[in-house]
C-alpha atoms as a PDB file:
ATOM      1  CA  UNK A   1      65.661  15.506 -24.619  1.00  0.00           C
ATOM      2  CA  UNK A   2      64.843  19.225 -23.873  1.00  0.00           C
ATOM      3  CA  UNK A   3      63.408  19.617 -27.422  1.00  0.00           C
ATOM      4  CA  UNK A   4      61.179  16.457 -26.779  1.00  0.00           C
ATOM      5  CA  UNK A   5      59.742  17.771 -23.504  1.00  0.00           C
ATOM      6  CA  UNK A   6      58.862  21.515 -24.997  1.00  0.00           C
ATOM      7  CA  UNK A   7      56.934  19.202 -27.865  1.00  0.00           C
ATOM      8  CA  UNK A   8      55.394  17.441 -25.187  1.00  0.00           C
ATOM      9  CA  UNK A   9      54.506  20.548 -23.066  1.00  0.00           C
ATOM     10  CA  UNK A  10      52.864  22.098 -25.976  1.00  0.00           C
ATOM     11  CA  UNK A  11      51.159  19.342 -27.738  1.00  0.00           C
ATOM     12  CA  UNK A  12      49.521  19.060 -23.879  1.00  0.00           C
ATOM     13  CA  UNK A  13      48.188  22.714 -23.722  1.00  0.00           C
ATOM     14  CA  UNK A  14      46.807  22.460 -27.155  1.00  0.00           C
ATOM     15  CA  UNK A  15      44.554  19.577 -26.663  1.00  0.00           C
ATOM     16  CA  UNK A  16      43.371  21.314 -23.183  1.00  0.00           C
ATOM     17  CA  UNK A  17      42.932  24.619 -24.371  1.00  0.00           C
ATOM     18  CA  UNK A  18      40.942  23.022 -27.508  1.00  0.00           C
ATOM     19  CA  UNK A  19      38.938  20.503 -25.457  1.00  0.00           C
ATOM     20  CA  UNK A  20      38.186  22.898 -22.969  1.00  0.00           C
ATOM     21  CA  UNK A  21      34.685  24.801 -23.538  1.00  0.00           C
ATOM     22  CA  UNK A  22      33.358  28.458 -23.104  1.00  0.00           C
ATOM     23  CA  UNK A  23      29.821  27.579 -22.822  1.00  0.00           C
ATOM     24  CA  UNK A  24      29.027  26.445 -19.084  1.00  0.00           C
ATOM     25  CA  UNK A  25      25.589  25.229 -19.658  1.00  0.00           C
ATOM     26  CA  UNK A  26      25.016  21.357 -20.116  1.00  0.00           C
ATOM     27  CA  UNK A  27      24.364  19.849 -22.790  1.00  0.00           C
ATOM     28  CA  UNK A  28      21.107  17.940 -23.164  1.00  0.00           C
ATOM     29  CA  UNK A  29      20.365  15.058 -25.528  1.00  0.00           C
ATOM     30  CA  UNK A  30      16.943  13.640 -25.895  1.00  0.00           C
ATOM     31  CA  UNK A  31      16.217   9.625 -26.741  1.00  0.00           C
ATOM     32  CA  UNK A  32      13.492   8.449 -27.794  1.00  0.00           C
ATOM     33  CA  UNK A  33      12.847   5.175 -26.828  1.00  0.00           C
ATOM     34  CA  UNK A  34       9.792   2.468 -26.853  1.00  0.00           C
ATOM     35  CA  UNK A  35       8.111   2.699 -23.422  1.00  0.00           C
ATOM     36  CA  UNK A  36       7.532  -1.247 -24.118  1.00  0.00           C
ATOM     37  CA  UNK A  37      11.683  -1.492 -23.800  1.00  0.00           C
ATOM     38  CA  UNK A  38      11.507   0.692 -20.924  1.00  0.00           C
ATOM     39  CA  UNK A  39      11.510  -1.661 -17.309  1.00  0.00           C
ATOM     40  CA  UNK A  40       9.846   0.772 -14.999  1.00  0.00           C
ATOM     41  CA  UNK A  41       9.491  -0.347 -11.204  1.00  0.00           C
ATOM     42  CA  UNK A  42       6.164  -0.463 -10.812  1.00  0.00           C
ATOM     43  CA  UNK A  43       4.265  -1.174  -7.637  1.00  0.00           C
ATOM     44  CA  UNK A  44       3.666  -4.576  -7.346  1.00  0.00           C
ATOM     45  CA  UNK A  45       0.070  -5.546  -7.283  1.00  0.00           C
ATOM     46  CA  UNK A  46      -1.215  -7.163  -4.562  1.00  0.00           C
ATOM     47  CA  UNK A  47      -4.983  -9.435  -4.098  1.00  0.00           C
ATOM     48  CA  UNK A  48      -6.353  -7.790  -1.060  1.00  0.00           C
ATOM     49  CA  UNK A  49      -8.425 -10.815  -0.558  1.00  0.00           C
ATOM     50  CA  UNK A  50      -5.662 -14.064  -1.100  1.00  0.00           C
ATOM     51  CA  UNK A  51      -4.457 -15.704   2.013  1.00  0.00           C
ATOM     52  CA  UNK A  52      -1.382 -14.542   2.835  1.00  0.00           C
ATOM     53  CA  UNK A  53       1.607 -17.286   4.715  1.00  0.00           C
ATOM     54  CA  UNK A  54       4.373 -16.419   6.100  1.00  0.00           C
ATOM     55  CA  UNK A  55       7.574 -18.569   6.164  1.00  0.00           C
ATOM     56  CA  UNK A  56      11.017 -18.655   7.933  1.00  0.00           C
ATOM     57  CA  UNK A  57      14.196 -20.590   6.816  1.00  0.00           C
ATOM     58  CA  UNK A  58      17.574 -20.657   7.091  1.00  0.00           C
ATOM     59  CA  UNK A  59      20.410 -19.500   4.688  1.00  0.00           C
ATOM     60  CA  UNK A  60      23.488 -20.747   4.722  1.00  0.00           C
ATOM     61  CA  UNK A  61      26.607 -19.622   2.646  1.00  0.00           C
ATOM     62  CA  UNK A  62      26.036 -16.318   3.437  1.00  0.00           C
ATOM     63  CA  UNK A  63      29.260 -14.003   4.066  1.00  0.00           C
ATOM     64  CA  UNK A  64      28.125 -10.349   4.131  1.00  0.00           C
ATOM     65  CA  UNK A  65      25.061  -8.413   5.189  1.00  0.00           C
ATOM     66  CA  UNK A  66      25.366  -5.732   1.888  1.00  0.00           C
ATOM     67  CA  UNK A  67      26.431  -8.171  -0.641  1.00  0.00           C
ATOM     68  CA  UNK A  68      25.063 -11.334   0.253  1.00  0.00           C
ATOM     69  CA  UNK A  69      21.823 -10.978   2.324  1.00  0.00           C
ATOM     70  CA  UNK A  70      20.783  -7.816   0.591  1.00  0.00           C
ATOM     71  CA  UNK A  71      20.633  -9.742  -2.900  1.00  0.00           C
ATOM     72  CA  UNK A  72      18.771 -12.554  -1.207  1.00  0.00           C
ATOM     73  CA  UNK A  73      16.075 -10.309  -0.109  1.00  0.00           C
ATOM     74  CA  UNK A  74      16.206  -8.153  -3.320  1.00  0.00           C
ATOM     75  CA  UNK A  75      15.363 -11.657  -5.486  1.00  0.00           C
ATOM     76  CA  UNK A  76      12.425 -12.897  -2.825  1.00  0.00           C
ATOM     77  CA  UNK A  77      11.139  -9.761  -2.635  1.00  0.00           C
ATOM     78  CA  UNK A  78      10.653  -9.156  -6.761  1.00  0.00           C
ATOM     79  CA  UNK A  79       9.047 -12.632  -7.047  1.00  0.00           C
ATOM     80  CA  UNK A  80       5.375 -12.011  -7.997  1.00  0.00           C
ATOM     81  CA  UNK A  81       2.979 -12.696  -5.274  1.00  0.00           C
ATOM     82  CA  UNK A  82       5.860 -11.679  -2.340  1.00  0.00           C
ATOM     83  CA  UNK A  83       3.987  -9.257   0.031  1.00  0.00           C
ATOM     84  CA  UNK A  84       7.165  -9.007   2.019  1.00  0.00           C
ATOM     85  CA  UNK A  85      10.945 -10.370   2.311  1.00  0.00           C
ATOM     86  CA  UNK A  86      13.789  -9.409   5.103  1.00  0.00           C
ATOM     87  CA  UNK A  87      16.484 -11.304   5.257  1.00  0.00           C
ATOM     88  CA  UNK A  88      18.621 -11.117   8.958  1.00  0.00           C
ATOM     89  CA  UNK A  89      22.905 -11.671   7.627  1.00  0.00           C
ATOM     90  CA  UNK A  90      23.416 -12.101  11.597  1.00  0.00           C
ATOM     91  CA  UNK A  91      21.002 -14.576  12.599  1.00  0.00           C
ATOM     92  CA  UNK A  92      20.994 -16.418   8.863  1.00  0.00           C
ATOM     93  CA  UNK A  93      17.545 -16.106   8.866  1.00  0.00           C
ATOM     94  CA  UNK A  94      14.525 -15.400   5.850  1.00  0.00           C
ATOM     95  CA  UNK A  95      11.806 -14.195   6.809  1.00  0.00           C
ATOM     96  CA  UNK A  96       9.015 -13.966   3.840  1.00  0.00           C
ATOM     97  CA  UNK A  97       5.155 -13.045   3.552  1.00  0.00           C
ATOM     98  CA  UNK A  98       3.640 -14.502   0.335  1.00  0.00           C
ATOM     99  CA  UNK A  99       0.207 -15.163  -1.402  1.00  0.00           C
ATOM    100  CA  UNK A 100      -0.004 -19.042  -1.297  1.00  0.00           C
ATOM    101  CA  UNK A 101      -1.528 -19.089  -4.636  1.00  0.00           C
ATOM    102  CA  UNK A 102       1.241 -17.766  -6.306  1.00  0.00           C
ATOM    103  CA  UNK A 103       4.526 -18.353  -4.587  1.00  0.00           C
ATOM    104  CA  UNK A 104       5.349 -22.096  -3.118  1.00  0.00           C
ATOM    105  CA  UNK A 105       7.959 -23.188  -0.456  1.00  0.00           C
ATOM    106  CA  UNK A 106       9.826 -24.322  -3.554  1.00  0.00           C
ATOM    107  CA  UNK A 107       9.725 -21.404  -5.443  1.00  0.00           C
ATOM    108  CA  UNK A 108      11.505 -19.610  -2.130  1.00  0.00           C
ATOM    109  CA  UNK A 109      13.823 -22.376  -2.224  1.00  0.00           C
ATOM    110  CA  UNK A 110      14.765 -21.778  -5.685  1.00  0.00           C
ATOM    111  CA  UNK A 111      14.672 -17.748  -5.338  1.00  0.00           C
ATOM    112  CA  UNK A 112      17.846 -17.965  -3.170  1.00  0.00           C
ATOM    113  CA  UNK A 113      19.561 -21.045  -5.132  1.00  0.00           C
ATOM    114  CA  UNK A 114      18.969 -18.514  -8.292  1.00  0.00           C
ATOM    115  CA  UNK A 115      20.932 -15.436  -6.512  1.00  0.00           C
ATOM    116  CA  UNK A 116      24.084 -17.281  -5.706  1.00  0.00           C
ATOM    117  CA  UNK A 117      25.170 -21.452  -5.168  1.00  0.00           C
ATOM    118  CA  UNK A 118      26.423 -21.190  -2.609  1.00  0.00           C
ATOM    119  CA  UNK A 119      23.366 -20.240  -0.407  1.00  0.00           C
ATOM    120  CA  UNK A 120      21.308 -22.973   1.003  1.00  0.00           C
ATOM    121  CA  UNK A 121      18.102 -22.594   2.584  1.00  0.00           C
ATOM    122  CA  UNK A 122      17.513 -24.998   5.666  1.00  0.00           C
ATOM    123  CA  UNK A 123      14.909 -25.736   8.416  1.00  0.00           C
ATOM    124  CA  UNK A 124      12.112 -24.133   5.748  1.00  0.00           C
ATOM    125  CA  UNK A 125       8.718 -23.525   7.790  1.00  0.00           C
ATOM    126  CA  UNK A 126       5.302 -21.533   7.729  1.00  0.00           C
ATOM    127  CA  UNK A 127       4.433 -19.542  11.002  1.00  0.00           C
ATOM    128  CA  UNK A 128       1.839 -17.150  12.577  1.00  0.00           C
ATOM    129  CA  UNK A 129       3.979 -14.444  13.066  1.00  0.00           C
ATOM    130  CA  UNK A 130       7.618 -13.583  12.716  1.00  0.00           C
ATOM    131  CA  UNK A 131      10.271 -14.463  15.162  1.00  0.00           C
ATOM    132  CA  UNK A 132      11.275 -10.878  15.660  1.00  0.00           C
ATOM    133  CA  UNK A 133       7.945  -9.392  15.934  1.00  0.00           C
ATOM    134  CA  UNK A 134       6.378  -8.887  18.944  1.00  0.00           C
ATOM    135  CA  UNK A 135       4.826 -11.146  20.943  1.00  0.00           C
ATOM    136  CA  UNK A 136       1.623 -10.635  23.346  1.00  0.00           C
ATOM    137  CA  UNK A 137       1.515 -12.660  26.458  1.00  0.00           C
ATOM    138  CA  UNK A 138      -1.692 -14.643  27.331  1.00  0.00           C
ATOM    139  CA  UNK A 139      -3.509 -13.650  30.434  1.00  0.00           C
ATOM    140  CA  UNK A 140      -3.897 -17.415  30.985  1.00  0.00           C
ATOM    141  CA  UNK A 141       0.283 -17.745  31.226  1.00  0.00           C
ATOM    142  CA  UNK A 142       1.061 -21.052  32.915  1.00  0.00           C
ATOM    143  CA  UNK A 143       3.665 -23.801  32.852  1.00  0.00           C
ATOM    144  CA  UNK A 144       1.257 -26.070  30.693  1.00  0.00           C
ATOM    145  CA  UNK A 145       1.096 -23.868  28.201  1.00  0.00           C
ATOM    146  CA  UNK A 146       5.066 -22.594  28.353  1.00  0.00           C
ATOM    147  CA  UNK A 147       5.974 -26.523  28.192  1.00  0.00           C
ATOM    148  CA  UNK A 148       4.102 -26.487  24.642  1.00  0.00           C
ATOM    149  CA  UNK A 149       6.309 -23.361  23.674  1.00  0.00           C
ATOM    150  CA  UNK A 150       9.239 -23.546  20.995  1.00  0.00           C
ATOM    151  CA  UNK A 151      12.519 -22.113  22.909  1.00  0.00           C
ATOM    152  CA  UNK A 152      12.219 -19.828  19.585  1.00  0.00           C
ATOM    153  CA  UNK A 153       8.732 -18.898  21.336  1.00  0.00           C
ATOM    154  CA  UNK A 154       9.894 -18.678  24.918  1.00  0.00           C
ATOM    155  CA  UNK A 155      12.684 -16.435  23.734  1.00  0.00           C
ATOM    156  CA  UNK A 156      10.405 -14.164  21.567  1.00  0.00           C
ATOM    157  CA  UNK A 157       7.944 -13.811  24.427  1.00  0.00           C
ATOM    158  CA  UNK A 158      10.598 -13.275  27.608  1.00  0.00           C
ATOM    159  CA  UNK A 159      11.787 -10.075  25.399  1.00  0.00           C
ATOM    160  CA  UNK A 160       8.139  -8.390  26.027  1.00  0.00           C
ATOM    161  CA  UNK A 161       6.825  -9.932  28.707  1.00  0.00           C
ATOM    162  CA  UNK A 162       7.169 -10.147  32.627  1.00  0.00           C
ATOM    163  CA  UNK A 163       4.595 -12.699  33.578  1.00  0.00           C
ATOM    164  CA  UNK A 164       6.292 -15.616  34.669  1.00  0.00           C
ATOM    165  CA  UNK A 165       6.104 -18.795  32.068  1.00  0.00           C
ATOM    166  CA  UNK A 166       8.122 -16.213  30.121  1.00  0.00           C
ATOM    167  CA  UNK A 167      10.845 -15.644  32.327  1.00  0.00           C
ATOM    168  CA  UNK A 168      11.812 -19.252  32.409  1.00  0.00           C
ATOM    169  CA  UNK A 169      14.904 -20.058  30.453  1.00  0.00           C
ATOM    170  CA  UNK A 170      14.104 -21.594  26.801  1.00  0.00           C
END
Protein backbone atom coordinates (compact mmCIF):
# COMPACT_ATOMS: atom_id res chain seq x y z
CA UNK A 1 0.00 0.00 0.00
CA UNK A 2 2.99 2.32 0.87
CA UNK A 3 4.66 1.41 -2.48
CA UNK A 4 1.31 2.32 -4.31
CA UNK A 5 1.02 5.76 -2.68
CA UNK A 6 4.94 6.81 -3.41
CA UNK A 7 3.84 5.73 -7.27
CA UNK A 8 0.99 7.82 -6.88
CA UNK A 9 2.85 10.80 -5.25
CA UNK A 10 5.29 10.81 -8.01
CA UNK A 11 3.35 10.06 -11.06
CA UNK A 12 1.35 13.44 -9.55
CA UNK A 13 4.47 15.77 -9.46
CA UNK A 14 5.52 14.66 -12.84
CA UNK A 15 2.48 15.60 -14.72
CA UNK A 16 2.52 19.12 -12.68
CA UNK A 17 5.96 19.88 -13.01
CA UNK A 18 5.60 18.93 -16.92
CA UNK A 19 2.28 20.73 -17.46
CA UNK A 20 3.36 23.57 -15.66
CA UNK A 21 4.98 26.45 -17.97
CA UNK A 22 7.99 28.94 -17.68
CA UNK A 23 6.73 31.38 -20.09
CA UNK A 24 4.10 33.77 -18.30
CA UNK A 25 2.89 35.52 -21.32
CA UNK A 26 -0.48 34.33 -22.97
CA UNK A 27 -0.82 32.71 -25.63
CA UNK A 28 -2.71 34.21 -28.56
CA UNK A 29 -4.42 32.36 -31.40
CA UNK A 30 -5.89 34.15 -34.32
CA UNK A 31 -9.26 32.79 -36.37
CA UNK A 32 -10.15 33.75 -39.23
CA UNK A 33 -13.58 33.66 -39.79
CA UNK A 34 -16.32 34.94 -42.53
CA UNK A 35 -17.68 38.28 -41.23
CA UNK A 36 -21.03 36.93 -43.06
CA UNK A 37 -20.98 34.00 -40.09
CA UNK A 38 -20.20 36.58 -37.68
CA UNK A 39 -23.82 37.90 -35.73
CA UNK A 40 -22.72 41.32 -34.67
CA UNK A 41 -25.33 43.43 -32.54
CA UNK A 42 -25.91 46.05 -34.55
CA UNK A 43 -28.05 49.06 -33.80
CA UNK A 44 -31.31 48.50 -34.83
CA UNK A 45 -32.56 50.82 -37.45
CA UNK A 46 -35.27 52.81 -36.82
CA UNK A 47 -37.89 55.05 -39.60
CA UNK A 48 -37.77 58.41 -38.02
CA UNK A 49 -40.92 59.17 -39.80
CA UNK A 50 -43.38 55.72 -39.10
CA UNK A 51 -46.03 56.11 -36.51
CA UNK A 52 -45.01 54.75 -33.58
CA UNK A 53 -47.98 52.73 -30.91
CA UNK A 54 -47.50 51.83 -27.87
CA UNK A 55 -49.16 48.79 -26.18
CA UNK A 56 -49.63 47.29 -22.64
CA UNK A 57 -50.62 43.65 -21.73
CA UNK A 58 -50.47 41.32 -19.27
CA UNK A 59 -48.16 38.23 -18.74
CA UNK A 60 -49.00 35.58 -16.94
CA UNK A 61 -46.83 32.46 -16.00
CA UNK A 62 -44.21 34.49 -15.03
CA UNK A 63 -42.06 33.31 -11.85
CA UNK A 64 -38.88 35.43 -11.69
CA UNK A 65 -37.86 38.96 -12.56
CA UNK A 66 -34.04 37.72 -14.00
CA UNK A 67 -35.11 34.61 -15.63
CA UNK A 68 -38.48 35.04 -16.70
CA UNK A 69 -39.32 38.75 -17.36
CA UNK A 70 -35.84 39.58 -18.51
CA UNK A 71 -36.17 36.96 -21.50
CA UNK A 72 -39.60 38.35 -22.27
CA UNK A 73 -38.27 41.74 -22.78
CA UNK A 74 -34.99 40.49 -24.40
CA UNK A 75 -37.36 38.62 -27.33
CA UNK A 76 -39.86 41.90 -27.77
CA UNK A 77 -37.22 44.04 -27.75
CA UNK A 78 -35.02 42.16 -30.80
CA UNK A 79 -38.21 41.97 -32.93
CA UNK A 80 -37.62 44.30 -35.92
CA UNK A 81 -39.59 47.42 -35.82
CA UNK A 82 -39.59 47.40 -31.58
CA UNK A 83 -38.55 51.00 -30.61
CA UNK A 84 -38.83 49.94 -27.02
CA UNK A 85 -39.82 46.89 -24.59
CA UNK A 86 -39.82 46.79 -20.49
CA UNK A 87 -41.34 44.26 -19.02
CA UNK A 88 -42.48 44.95 -14.95
CA UNK A 89 -42.02 40.85 -13.11
CA UNK A 90 -43.99 42.67 -10.11
CA UNK A 91 -46.88 44.17 -11.65
CA UNK A 92 -47.02 41.34 -14.70
CA UNK A 93 -47.07 43.96 -16.96
CA UNK A 94 -45.49 44.63 -20.92
CA UNK A 95 -45.05 47.59 -21.81
CA UNK A 96 -43.89 47.96 -25.70
CA UNK A 97 -43.32 50.92 -28.29
CA UNK A 98 -43.46 49.62 -31.91
CA UNK A 99 -43.68 50.88 -35.60
CA UNK A 100 -47.26 49.75 -36.61
CA UNK A 101 -46.08 48.88 -39.97
CA UNK A 102 -43.93 46.33 -38.94
CA UNK A 103 -44.85 44.74 -35.66
CA UNK A 104 -48.77 43.72 -34.99
CA UNK A 105 -50.60 43.01 -31.64
CA UNK A 106 -50.17 39.43 -32.80
CA UNK A 107 -46.76 39.39 -33.48
CA UNK A 108 -46.32 40.67 -29.54
CA UNK A 109 -48.57 37.97 -28.70
CA UNK A 110 -46.51 35.44 -30.32
CA UNK A 111 -43.01 37.11 -29.17
CA UNK A 112 -43.79 36.00 -25.57
CA UNK A 113 -45.61 32.52 -26.52
CA UNK A 114 -42.08 31.96 -28.50
CA UNK A 115 -39.82 32.64 -25.19
CA UNK A 116 -41.52 30.18 -22.94
CA UNK A 117 -45.42 28.27 -22.84
CA UNK A 118 -46.11 28.95 -20.15
CA UNK A 119 -46.45 32.81 -20.46
CA UNK A 120 -49.71 34.20 -21.54
CA UNK A 121 -50.32 37.61 -22.52
CA UNK A 122 -53.82 39.03 -21.35
CA UNK A 123 -55.87 42.29 -21.39
CA UNK A 124 -53.60 43.31 -24.74
CA UNK A 125 -54.21 47.20 -25.48
CA UNK A 126 -52.71 50.35 -27.35
CA UNK A 127 -52.33 53.60 -25.18
CA UNK A 128 -51.06 57.25 -25.26
CA UNK A 129 -48.60 56.91 -22.82
CA UNK A 130 -47.33 54.35 -20.39
CA UNK A 131 -48.87 53.55 -17.10
CA UNK A 132 -45.73 54.35 -15.21
CA UNK A 133 -44.82 57.46 -16.91
CA UNK A 134 -45.74 60.55 -15.76
CA UNK A 135 -48.76 62.08 -15.97
CA UNK A 136 -49.60 66.01 -16.34
CA UNK A 137 -52.72 67.23 -14.74
CA UNK A 138 -55.19 69.40 -16.79
CA UNK A 139 -55.74 72.90 -15.62
CA UNK A 140 -59.42 72.21 -16.41
CA UNK A 141 -59.41 69.19 -13.50
CA UNK A 142 -63.02 68.48 -12.60
CA UNK A 143 -65.24 65.59 -11.54
CA UNK A 144 -66.64 65.29 -15.22
CA UNK A 145 -63.64 64.70 -16.53
CA UNK A 146 -62.16 62.33 -13.43
CA UNK A 147 -65.57 60.22 -13.88
CA UNK A 148 -64.26 59.50 -17.60
CA UNK A 149 -60.82 58.40 -16.03
CA UNK A 150 -59.60 54.61 -15.95
CA UNK A 151 -58.77 53.84 -12.05
CA UNK A 152 -55.36 52.89 -14.01
CA UNK A 153 -55.58 56.79 -14.93
CA UNK A 154 -56.73 58.13 -11.60
CA UNK A 155 -53.94 56.17 -9.99
CA UNK A 156 -51.22 57.34 -12.49
CA UNK A 157 -52.31 60.94 -12.08
CA UNK A 158 -52.87 61.07 -7.95
CA UNK A 159 -48.95 60.00 -7.90
CA UNK A 160 -48.03 63.62 -9.53
CA UNK A 161 -50.66 65.63 -8.93
CA UNK A 162 -52.43 67.62 -6.02
CA UNK A 163 -55.38 69.17 -7.72
CA UNK A 164 -58.31 67.57 -6.52
CA UNK A 165 -60.14 65.08 -9.22
CA UNK A 166 -56.81 63.35 -8.59
CA UNK A 167 -56.93 62.86 -5.07
CA UNK A 168 -60.14 60.96 -5.23
CA UNK A 169 -59.77 57.27 -4.70
CA UNK A 170 -59.74 55.16 -8.15
Amino acid sequence: MKTFRNILAIACISVAMIACKDDKTPEVKTIDTEETAINTNAAKKLDPNATYAKAEFGIEGMTCAMGCAKTIEKKIAKMDGVKSAKVDFEKELAMVEYDEAMVTPNSLEEAVAKAGDTYKVKDMKTVESFSSEKHECNADCDKEACAKMTAAEKAACKKDCKMACCEMKA
